[in-house]
C-alpha atoms as a PDB file:
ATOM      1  CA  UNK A   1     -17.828  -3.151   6.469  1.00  0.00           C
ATOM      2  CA  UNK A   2     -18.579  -1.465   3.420  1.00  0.00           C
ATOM      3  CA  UNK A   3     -16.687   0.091   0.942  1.00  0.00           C
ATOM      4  CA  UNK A   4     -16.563   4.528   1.494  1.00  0.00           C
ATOM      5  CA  UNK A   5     -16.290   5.943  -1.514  1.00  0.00           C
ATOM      6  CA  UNK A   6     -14.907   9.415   0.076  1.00  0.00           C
ATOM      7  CA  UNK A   7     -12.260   7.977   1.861  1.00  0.00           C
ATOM      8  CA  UNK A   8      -8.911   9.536   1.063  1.00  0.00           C
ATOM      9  CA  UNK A   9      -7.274   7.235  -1.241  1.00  0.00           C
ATOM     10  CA  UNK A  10     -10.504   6.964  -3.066  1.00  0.00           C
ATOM     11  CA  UNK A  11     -10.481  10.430  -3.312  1.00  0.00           C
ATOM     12  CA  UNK A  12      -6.685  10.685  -4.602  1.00  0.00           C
ATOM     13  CA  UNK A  13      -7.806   8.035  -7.035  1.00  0.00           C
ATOM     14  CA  UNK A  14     -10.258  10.130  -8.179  1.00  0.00           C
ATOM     15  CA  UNK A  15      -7.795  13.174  -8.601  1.00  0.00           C
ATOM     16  CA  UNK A  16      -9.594  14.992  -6.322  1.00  0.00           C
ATOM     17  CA  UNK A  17      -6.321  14.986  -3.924  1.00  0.00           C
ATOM     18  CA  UNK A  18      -3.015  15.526  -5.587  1.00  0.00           C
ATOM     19  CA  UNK A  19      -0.398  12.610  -4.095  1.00  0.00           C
ATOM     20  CA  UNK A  20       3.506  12.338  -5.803  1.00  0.00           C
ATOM     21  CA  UNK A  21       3.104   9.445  -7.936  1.00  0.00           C
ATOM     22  CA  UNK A  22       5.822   6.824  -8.610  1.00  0.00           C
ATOM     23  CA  UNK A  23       4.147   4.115 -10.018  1.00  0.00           C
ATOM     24  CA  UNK A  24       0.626   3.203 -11.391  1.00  0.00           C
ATOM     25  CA  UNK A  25      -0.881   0.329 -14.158  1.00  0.00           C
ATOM     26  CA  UNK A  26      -4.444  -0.490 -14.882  1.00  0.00           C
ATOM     27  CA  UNK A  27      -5.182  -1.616 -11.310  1.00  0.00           C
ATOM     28  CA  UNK A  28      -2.680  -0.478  -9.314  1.00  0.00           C
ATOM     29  CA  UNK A  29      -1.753   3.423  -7.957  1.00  0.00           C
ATOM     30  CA  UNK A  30       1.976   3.841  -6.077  1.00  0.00           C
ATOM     31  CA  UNK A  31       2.535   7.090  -4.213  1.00  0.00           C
ATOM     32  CA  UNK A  32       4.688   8.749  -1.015  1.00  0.00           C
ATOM     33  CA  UNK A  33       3.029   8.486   2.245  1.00  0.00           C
ATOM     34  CA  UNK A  34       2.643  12.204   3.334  1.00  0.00           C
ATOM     35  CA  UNK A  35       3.542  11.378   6.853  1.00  0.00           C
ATOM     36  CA  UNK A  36       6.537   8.637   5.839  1.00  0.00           C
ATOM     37  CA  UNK A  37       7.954   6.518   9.036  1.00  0.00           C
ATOM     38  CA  UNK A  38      11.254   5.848   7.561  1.00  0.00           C
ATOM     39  CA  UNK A  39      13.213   7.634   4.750  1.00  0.00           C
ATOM     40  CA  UNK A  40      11.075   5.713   2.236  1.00  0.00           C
ATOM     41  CA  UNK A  41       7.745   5.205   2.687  1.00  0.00           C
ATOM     42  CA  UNK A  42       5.259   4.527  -0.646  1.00  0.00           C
ATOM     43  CA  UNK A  43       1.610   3.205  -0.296  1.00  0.00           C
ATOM     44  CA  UNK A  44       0.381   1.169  -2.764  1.00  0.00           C
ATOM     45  CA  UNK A  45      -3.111   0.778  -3.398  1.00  0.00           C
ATOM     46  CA  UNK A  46      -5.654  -1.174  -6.113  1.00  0.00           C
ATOM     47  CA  UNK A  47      -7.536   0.862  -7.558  1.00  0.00           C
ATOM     48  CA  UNK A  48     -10.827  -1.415  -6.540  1.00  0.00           C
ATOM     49  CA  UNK A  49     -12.859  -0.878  -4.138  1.00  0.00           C
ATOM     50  CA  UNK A  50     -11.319  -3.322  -1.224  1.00  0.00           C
ATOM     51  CA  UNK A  51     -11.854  -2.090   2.213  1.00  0.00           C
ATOM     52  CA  UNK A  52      -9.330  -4.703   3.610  1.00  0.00           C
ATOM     53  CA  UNK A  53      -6.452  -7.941   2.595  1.00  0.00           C
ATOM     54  CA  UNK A  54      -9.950 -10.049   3.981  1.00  0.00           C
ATOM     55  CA  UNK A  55     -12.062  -7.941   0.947  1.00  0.00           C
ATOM     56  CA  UNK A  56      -9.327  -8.268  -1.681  1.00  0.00           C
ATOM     57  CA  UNK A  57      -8.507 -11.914  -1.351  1.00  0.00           C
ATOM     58  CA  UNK A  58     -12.586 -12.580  -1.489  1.00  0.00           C
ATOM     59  CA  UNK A  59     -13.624 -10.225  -4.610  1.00  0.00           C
ATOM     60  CA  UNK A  60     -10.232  -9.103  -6.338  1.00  0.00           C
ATOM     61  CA  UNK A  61      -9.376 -10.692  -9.896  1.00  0.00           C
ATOM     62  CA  UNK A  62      -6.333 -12.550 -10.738  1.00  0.00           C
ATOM     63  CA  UNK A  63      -5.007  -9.448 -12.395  1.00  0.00           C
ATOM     64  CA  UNK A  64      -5.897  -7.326  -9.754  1.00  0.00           C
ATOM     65  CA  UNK A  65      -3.627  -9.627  -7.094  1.00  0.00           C
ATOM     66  CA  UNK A  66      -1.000 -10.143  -9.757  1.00  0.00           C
ATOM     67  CA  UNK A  67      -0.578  -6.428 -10.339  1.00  0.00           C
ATOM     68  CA  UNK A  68      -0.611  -5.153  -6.700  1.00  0.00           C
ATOM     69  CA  UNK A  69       1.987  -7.919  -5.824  1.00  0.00           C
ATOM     70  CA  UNK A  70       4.121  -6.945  -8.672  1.00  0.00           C
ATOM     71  CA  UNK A  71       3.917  -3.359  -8.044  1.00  0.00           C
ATOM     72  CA  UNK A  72       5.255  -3.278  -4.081  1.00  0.00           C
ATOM     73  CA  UNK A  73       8.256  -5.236  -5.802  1.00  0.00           C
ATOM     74  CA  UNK A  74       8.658  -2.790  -8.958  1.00  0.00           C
ATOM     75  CA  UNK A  75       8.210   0.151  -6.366  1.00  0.00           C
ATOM     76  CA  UNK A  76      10.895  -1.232  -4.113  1.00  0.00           C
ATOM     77  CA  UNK A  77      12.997  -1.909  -7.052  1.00  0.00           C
ATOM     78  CA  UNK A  78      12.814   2.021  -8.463  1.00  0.00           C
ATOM     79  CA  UNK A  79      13.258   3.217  -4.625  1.00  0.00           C
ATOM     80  CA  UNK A  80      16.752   1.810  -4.119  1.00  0.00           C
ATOM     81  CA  UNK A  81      15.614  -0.789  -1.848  1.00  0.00           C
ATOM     82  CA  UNK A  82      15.768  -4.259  -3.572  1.00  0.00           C
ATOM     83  CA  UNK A  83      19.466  -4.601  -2.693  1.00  0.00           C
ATOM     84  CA  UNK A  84      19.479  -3.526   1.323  1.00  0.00           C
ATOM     85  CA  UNK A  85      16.215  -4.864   2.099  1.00  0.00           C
ATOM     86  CA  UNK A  86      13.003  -3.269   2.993  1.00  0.00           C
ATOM     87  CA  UNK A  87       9.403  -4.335   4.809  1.00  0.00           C
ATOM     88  CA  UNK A  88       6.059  -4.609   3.139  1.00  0.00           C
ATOM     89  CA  UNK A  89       3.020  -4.128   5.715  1.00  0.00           C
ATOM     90  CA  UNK A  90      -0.293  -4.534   5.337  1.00  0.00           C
ATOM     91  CA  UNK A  91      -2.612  -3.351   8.108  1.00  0.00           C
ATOM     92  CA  UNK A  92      -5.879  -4.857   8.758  1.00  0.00           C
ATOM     93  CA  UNK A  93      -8.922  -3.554  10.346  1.00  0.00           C
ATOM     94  CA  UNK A  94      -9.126  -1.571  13.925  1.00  0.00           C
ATOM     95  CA  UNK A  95      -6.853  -4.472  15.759  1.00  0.00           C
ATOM     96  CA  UNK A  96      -4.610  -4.509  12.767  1.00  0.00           C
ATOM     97  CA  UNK A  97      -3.593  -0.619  13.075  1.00  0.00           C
ATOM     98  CA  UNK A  98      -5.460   0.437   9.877  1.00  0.00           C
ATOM     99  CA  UNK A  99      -6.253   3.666   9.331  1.00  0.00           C
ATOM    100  CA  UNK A 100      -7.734   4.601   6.216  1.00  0.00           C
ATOM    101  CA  UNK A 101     -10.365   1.561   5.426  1.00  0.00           C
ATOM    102  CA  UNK A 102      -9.428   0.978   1.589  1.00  0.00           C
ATOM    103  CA  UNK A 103      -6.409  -1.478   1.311  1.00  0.00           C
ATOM    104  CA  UNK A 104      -3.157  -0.324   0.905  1.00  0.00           C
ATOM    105  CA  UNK A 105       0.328  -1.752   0.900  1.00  0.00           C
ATOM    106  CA  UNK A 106       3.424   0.161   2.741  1.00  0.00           C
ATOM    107  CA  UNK A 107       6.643   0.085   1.063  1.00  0.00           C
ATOM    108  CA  UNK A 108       8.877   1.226   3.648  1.00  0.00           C
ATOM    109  CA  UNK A 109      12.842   1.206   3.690  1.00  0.00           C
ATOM    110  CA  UNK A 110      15.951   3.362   3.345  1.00  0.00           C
ATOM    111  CA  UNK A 111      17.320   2.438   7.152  1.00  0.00           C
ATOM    112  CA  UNK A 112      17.626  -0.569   9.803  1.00  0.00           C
ATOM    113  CA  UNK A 113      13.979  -1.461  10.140  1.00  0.00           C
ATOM    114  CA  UNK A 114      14.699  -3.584  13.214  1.00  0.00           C
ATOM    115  CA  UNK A 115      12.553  -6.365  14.168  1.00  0.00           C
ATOM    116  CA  UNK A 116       8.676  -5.856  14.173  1.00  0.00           C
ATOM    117  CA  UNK A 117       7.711  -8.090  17.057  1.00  0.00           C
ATOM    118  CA  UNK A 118       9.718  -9.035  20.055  1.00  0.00           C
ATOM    119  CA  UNK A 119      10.702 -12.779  20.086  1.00  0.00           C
ATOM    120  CA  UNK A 120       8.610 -14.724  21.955  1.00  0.00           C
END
């Protein structure tokens, strides 16, 4: 799949959408999701072109994956959540539940997540 540059978070990247920013560094952007699933809920995105985790891991730089691993921890950190504990999700592609096809951490916490998956 290619990359779309008009996608949303392009777009916000691009200022041309205004988002409430809590973090951001060379290569990464940190902001509130505008429909948040749990009291905290911040999206973290590079700020590369990387439709997917599959596209990152392939073209991203060392930096790149250093400073978008770093930044869902300093993000959880500055939220409150470090101490009670809090999920980091990644969806991939149609199966994977993603929506918006440039690649984008969620930071969500601030309540009982529960378990994700049923045990088998």
């Amino acid at each position: 799949m290619s990359y779309d540059t008009n996608n949303i978070f392009a777009r916000i990247l691009r200022g041309e959408i205004p988002c409430t920013k809590v973090y951001e560094d060379d290569h990464v952007l940190a902001f509130n999701d505008i429909n948040p699933q749990a009291p905290v809920h911040i999206l973290v995105i590079p700020k590369g072109a990387y439709v997917s985790w599959t596209d990152f891991a392939a073209g991203a730089s060392d930096a790149e994956m250093a400073a978008l691993t770093r930044a869902a921890g300093r993000v959880a950190e500055a939220a409150g959540l470090a101490e009670g504990g809090y999920r980091v999700l990644c969806n991939t592609g149609a199966d994977g539940g993603q929506e918006v096809d440039h690649l984008h951490l969620h930071v969500i916490g601030g309540r009982p997540l529960g378990r994700m998956l049923p045990r088998a």
